[in-house]
Protein backbone atom coordinates (compact mmCIF):
# COMPACT_ATOMS: atom_id res chain seq x y z
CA UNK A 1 107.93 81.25 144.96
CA UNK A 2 107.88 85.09 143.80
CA UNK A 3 109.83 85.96 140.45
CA UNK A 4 110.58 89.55 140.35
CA UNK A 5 108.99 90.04 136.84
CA UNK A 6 110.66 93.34 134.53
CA UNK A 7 109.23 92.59 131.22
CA UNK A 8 113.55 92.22 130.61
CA UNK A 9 114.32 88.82 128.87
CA UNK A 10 116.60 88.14 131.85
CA UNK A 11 113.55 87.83 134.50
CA UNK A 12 111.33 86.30 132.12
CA UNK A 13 114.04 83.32 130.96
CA UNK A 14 114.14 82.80 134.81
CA UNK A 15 110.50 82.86 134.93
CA UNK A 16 110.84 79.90 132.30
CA UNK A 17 113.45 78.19 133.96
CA UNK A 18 111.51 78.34 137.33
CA UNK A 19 108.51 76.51 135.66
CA UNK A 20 110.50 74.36 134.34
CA UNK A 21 112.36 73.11 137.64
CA UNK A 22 108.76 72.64 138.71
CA UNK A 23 108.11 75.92 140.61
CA UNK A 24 104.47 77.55 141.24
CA UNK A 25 105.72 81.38 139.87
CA UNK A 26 104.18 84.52 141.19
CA UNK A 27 105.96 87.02 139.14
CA UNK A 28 105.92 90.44 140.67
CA UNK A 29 106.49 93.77 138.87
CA UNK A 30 107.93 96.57 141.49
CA UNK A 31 106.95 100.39 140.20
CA UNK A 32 108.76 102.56 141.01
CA UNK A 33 107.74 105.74 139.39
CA UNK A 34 108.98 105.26 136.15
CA UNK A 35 107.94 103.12 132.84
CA UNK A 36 105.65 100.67 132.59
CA UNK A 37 104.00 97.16 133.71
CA UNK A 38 102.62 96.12 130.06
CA UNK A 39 105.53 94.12 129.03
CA UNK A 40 105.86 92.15 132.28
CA UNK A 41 102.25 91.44 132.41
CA UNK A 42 102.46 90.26 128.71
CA UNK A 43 104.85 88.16 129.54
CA UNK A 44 103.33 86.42 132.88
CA UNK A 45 100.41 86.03 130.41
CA UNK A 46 102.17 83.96 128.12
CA UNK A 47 103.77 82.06 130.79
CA UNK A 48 100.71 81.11 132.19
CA UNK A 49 102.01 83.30 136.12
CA UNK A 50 100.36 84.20 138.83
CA UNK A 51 100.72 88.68 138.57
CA UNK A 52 101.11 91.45 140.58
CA UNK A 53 101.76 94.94 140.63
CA UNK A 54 103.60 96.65 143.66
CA UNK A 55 103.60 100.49 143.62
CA UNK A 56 107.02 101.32 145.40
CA UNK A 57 107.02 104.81 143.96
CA UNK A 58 107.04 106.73 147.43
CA UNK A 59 110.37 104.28 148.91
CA UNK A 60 112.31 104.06 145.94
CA UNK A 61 111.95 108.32 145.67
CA UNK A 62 113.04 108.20 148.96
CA UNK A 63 115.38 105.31 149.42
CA UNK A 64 117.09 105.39 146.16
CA UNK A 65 117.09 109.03 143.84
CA UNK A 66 116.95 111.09 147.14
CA UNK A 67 119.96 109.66 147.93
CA UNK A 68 121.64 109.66 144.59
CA UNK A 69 121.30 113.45 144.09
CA UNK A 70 123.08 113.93 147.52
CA UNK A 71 125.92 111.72 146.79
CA UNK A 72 126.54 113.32 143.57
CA UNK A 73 126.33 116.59 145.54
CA UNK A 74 128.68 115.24 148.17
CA UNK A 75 131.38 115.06 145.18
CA UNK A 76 130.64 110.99 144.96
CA UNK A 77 129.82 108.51 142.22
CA UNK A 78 126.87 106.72 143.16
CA UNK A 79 125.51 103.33 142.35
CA UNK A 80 121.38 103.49 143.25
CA UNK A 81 121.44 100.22 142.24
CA UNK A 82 123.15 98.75 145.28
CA UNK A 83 120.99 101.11 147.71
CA UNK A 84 117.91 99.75 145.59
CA UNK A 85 118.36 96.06 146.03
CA UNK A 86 118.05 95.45 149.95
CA UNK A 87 116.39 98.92 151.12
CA UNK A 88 113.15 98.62 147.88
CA UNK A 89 113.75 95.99 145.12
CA UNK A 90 114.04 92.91 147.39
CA UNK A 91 111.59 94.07 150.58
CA UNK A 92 109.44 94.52 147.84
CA UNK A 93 109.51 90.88 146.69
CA UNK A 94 110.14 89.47 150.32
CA UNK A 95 107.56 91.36 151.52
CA UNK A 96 104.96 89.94 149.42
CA UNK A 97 106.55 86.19 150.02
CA UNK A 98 105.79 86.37 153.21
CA UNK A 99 102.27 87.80 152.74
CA UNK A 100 101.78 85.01 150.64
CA UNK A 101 103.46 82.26 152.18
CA UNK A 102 106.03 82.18 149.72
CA UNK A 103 109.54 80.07 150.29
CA UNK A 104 111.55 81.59 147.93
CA UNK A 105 112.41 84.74 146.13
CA UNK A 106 113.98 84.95 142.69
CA UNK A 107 115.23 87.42 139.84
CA UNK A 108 117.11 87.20 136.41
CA UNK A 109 120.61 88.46 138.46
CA UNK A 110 123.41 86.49 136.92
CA UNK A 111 124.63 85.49 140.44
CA UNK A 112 124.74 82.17 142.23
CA UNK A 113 123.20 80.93 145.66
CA UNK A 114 125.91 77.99 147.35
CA UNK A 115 124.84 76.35 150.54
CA UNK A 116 122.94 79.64 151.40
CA UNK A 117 126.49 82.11 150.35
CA UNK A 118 126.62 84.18 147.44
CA UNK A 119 129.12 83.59 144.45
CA UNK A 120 129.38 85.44 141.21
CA UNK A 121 127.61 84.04 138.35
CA UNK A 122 129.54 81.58 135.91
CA UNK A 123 129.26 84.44 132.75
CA UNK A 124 130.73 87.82 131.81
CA UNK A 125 127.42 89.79 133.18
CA UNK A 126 127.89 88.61 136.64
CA UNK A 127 126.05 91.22 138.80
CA UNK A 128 127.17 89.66 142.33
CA UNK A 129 128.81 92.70 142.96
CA UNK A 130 125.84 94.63 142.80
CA UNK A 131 124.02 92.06 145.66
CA UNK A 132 126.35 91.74 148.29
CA UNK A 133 124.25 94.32 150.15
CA UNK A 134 121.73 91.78 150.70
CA UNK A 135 121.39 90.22 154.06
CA UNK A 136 122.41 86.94 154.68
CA UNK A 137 118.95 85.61 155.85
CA UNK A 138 117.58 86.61 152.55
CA UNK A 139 120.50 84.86 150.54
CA UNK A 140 119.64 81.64 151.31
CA UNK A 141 116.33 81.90 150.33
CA UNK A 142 117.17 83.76 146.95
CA UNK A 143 117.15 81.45 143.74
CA UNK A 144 119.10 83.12 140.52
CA UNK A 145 118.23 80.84 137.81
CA UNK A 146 120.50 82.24 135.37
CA UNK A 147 123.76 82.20 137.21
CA UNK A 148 125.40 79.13 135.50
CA UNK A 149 124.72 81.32 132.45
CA UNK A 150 127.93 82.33 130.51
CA UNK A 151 126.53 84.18 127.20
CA UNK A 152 123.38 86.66 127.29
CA UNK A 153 122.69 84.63 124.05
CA UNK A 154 121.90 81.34 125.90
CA UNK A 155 118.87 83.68 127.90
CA UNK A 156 117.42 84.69 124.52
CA UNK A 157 117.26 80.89 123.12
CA UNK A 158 115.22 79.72 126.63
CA UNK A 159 112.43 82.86 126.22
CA UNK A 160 112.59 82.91 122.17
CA UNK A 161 109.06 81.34 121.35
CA UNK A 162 107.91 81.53 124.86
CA UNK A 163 107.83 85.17 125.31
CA UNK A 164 106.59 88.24 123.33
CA UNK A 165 109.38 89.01 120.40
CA UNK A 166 109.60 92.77 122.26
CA UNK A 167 111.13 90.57 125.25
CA UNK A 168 113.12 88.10 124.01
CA UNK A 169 114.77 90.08 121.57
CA UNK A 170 114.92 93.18 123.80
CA UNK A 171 118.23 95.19 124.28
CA UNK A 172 120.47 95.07 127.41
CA UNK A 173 118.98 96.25 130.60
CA UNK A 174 120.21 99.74 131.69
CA UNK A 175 122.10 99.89 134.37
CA UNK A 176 120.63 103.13 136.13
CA UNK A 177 116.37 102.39 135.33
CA UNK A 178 115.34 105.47 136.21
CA UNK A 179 117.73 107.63 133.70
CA UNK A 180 116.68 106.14 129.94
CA UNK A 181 118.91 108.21 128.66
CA UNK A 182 121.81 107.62 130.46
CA UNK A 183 122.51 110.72 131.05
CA UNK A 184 122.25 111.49 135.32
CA UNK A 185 123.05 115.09 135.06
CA UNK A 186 120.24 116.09 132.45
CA UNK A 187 118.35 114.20 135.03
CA UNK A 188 119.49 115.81 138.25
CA UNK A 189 118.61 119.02 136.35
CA UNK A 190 115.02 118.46 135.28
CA UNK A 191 114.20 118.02 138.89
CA UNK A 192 115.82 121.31 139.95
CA UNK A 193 119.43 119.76 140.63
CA UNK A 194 121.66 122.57 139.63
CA UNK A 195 125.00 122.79 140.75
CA UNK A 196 127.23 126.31 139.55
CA UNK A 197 129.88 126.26 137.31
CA UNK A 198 133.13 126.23 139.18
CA UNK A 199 136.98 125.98 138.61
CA UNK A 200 139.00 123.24 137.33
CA UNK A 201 142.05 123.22 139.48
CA UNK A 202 145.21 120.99 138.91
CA UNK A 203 147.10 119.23 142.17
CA UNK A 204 148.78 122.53 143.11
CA UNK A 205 145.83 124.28 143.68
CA UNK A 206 146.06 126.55 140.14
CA UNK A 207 143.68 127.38 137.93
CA UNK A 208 142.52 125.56 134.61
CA UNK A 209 140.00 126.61 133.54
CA UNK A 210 135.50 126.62 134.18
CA UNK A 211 133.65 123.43 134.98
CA UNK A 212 129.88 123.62 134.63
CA UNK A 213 128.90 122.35 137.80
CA UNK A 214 130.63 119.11 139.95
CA UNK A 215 127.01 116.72 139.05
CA UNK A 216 128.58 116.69 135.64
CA UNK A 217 132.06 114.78 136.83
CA UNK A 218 133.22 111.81 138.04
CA UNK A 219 136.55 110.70 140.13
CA UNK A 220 138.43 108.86 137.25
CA UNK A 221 136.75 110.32 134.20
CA UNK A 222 138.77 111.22 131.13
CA UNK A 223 136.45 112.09 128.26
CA UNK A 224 133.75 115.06 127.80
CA UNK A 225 135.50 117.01 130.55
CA UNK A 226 135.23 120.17 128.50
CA UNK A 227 138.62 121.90 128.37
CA UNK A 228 141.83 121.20 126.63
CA UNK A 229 145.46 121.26 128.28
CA UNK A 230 147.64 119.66 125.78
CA UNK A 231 148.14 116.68 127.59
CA UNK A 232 145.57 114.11 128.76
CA UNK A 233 143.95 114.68 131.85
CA UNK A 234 141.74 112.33 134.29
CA UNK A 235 139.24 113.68 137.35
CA UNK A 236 141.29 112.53 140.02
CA UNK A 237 138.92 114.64 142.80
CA UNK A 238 135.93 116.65 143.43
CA UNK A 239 135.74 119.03 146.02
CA UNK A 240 131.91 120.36 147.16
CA UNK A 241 133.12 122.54 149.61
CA UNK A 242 135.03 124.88 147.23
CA UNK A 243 133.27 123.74 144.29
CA UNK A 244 136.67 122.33 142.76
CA UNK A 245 136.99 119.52 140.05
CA UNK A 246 140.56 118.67 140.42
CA UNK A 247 142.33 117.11 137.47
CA UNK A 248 145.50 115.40 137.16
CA UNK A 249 147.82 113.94 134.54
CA UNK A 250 147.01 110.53 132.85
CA UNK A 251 149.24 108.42 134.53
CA UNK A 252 150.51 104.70 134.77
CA UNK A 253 147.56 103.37 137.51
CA UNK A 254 149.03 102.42 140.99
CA UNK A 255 147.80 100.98 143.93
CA UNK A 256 145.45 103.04 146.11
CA UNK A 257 144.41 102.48 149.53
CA UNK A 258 140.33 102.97 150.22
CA UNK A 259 138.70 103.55 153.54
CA UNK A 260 135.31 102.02 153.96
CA UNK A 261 132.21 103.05 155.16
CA UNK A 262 128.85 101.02 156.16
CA UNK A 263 130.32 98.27 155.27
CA UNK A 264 128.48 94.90 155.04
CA UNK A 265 129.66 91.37 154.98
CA UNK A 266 129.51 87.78 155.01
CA UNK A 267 132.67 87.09 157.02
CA UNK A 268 134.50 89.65 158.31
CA UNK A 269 137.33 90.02 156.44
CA UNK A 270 140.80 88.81 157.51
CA UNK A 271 143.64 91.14 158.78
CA UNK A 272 146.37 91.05 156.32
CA UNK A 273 144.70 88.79 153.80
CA UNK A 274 144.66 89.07 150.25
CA UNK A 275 140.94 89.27 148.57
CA UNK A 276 139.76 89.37 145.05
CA UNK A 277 138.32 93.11 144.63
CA UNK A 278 136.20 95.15 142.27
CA UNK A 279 135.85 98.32 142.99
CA UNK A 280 133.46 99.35 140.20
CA UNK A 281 130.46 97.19 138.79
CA UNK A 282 132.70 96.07 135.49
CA UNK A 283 134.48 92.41 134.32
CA UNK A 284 137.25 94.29 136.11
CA UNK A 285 138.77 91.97 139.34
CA UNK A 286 142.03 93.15 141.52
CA UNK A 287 143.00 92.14 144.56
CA UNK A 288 142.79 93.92 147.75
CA UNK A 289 144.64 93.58 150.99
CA UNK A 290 143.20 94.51 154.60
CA UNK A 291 145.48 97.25 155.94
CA UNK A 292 143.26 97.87 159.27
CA UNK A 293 140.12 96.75 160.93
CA UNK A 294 138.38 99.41 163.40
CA UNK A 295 136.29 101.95 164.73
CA UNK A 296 136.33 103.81 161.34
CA UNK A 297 136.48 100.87 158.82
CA UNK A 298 138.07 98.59 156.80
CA UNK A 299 141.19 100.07 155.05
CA UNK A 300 142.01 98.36 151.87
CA UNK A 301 145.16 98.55 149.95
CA UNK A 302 143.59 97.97 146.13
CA UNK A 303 145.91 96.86 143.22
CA UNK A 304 145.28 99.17 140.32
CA UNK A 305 143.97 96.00 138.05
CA UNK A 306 140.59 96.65 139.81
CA UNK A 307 140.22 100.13 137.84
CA UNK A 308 139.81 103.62 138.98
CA UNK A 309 138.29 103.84 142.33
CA UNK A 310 135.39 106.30 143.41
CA UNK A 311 134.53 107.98 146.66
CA UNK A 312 130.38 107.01 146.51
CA UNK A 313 131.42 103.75 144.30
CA UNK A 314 131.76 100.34 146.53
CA UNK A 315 134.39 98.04 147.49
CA UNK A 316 133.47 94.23 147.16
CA UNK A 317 136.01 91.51 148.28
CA UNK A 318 135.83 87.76 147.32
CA UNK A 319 137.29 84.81 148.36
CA UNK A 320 137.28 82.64 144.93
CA UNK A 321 134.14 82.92 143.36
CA UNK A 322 132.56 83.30 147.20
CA UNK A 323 131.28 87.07 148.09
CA UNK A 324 132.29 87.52 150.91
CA UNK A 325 131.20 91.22 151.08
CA UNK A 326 132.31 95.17 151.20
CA UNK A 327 131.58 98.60 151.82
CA UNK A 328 131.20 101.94 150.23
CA UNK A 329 134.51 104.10 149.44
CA UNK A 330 134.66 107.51 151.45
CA UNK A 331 138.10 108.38 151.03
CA UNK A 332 141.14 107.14 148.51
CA UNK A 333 144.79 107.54 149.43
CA UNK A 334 147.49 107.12 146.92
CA UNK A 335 149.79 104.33 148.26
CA UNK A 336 153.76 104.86 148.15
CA UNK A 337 154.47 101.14 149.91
């Protein structure tokens, strides 16, 4: 089997686990332009693995931060991680499974694999939502070791000892690789990525105030918006076209309906029928209901316990604990009913 190897102590606990269900391990390390293979191939040392390096550079540029700047210049939130996973990260590691005769592919997601479905993971970190992209053929021959997992602390105790110290006592994975910092529009700027200042506009249309450029905002964002109005005040849109950030009044959350776009599932999804629903990659779960099936895509009616929706963002429905897929938000509609 191929393990897709980070150098994280989440790949290399499954690495661990993998030998220890009896498993000949290739662990893989995908680049992709930015840091480094030492720690991974420190680790596969250690464990005694099979290693490879897979220069991905050229698709994920293409596949992954191409298409993050234009979101974010479309006025959306994107998540590169969910483009990543079936268009670079996995082809990457089924790819070379195939090459190499390989039956099954596995990383340290905190997700589970049931009679060839995917379910969340057991813990807190489950990252299910950020899979159900994945194509069914490739589920059932995914294994996520650490899915019955519940505490990030029970991954450190199987690598501790096993693992350089730099690995096993490393901090949380970042959820965007490519931007260390954290920071995406520093990012989007140092390659050229420079949207102008604009105005901040409240729901009538009138004037607040200056943004400094719509890559800096977010649809549901409260803090470091740069301008005081007395009262507290939440992104509730961003409009390219006239190079608005529209902000509204912090309000009790309601129930929203989304429309869906490239949508992707398990089972289609049930007209009328009550889901489980995140609508952000968080601990947060809602429920949705399916409003409409069609031409132009699932319309969702989202209960506000799912958090702040986000055109760019995606939609994920469950039945359970079962994924039983989604889509990605392109429009939001306050709903009245």
């Amino acid at each position: 089997m191929v393990l897709g190897l980070s150098g994280g102590v989440d790949s290399a606990a499954a690495a661990i686990l993998l030998q220890e269900m009896g498993h000949e391990v290739h662990a893989l390390y995908m680049a992709n332009g930015e840091g480094s293979p030492a720690r991974a191939a420190a680790c596969a040392e250690m464990l005694g693995l099979h290693f490879s390096v897979d220069d991905r550079t050229a698709a994920f540029q293409a596949q992954v931060i191409a298409p993050f700047f234009e979101s974010y210049l479309r006025g959306e939130t994107p998540n590169p991680c969910i483009l990543c996973n079936p268009a670079v990260k996995f082809r990457t590691l089924f790819d070379y499974a195939d090459a190499h005769g390989c039956d099954y592919v596995a990383t340290g997601h905190y997700a589970r694999v049931i009679d060839g479905r995917l379910y969340q993971g057991k813990g807190r970190h489950d990252q299910s939502y950020m899979l159900y992209r994945l194509p069914g053929a490739w589920i059932r021959r995914c294994i996520f070791p650490l899915g019955e997992f519940e505490e990030k602390d029970q991954v450190r105790r199987v690598a501790a000892g096993r693992v350089p110290d730099r690995t096993s006592q490393a901090a949380a994975s970042m959820e965007i690789c490519f931007i260390p910092e954290g920071r995406h529009p520093e990012f989007m700027e140092s390659h050229g990525i420079c949207p102008p200042p604009g105005d901040f506009v409240d729901d009538e249309g009138r004037v607040l105030g200056r943004h400094q450029g719509i890559h800096r905002y977010t649809v549901g964002m409260r803090k470091r918006l740069g301008i005081a109005l007395g009262q507290r005040m939440y992104v509730r849109k961003i409009d390219p076209e006239r190079n608005q950030v529209v902000l509204s009044p912090a309000v009790e959350p309601r129930a929203q309906l989304l429309q869906l776009r490239e949508e992707c599932w398990y089972e289609l999804p049930e007209m009328g029928r009550t889901y489980g629903c995140r609508v952000r990659h968080s601990r947060r779960m809602g429920e949705a209901e399916v409003r409409a099936i069609g031409p132009d895509g699932v319309l969702l009616r989202v209960t506000p316990e799912a958090g702040i929706p986000a055109p760019g963002q995606s939609a994920v429905l469950y039945s359970g604990e079962k994924v039983v897929g989604g889509g990605i938000i392109s429009g939001i509609l306050h709903d009245n009913s």
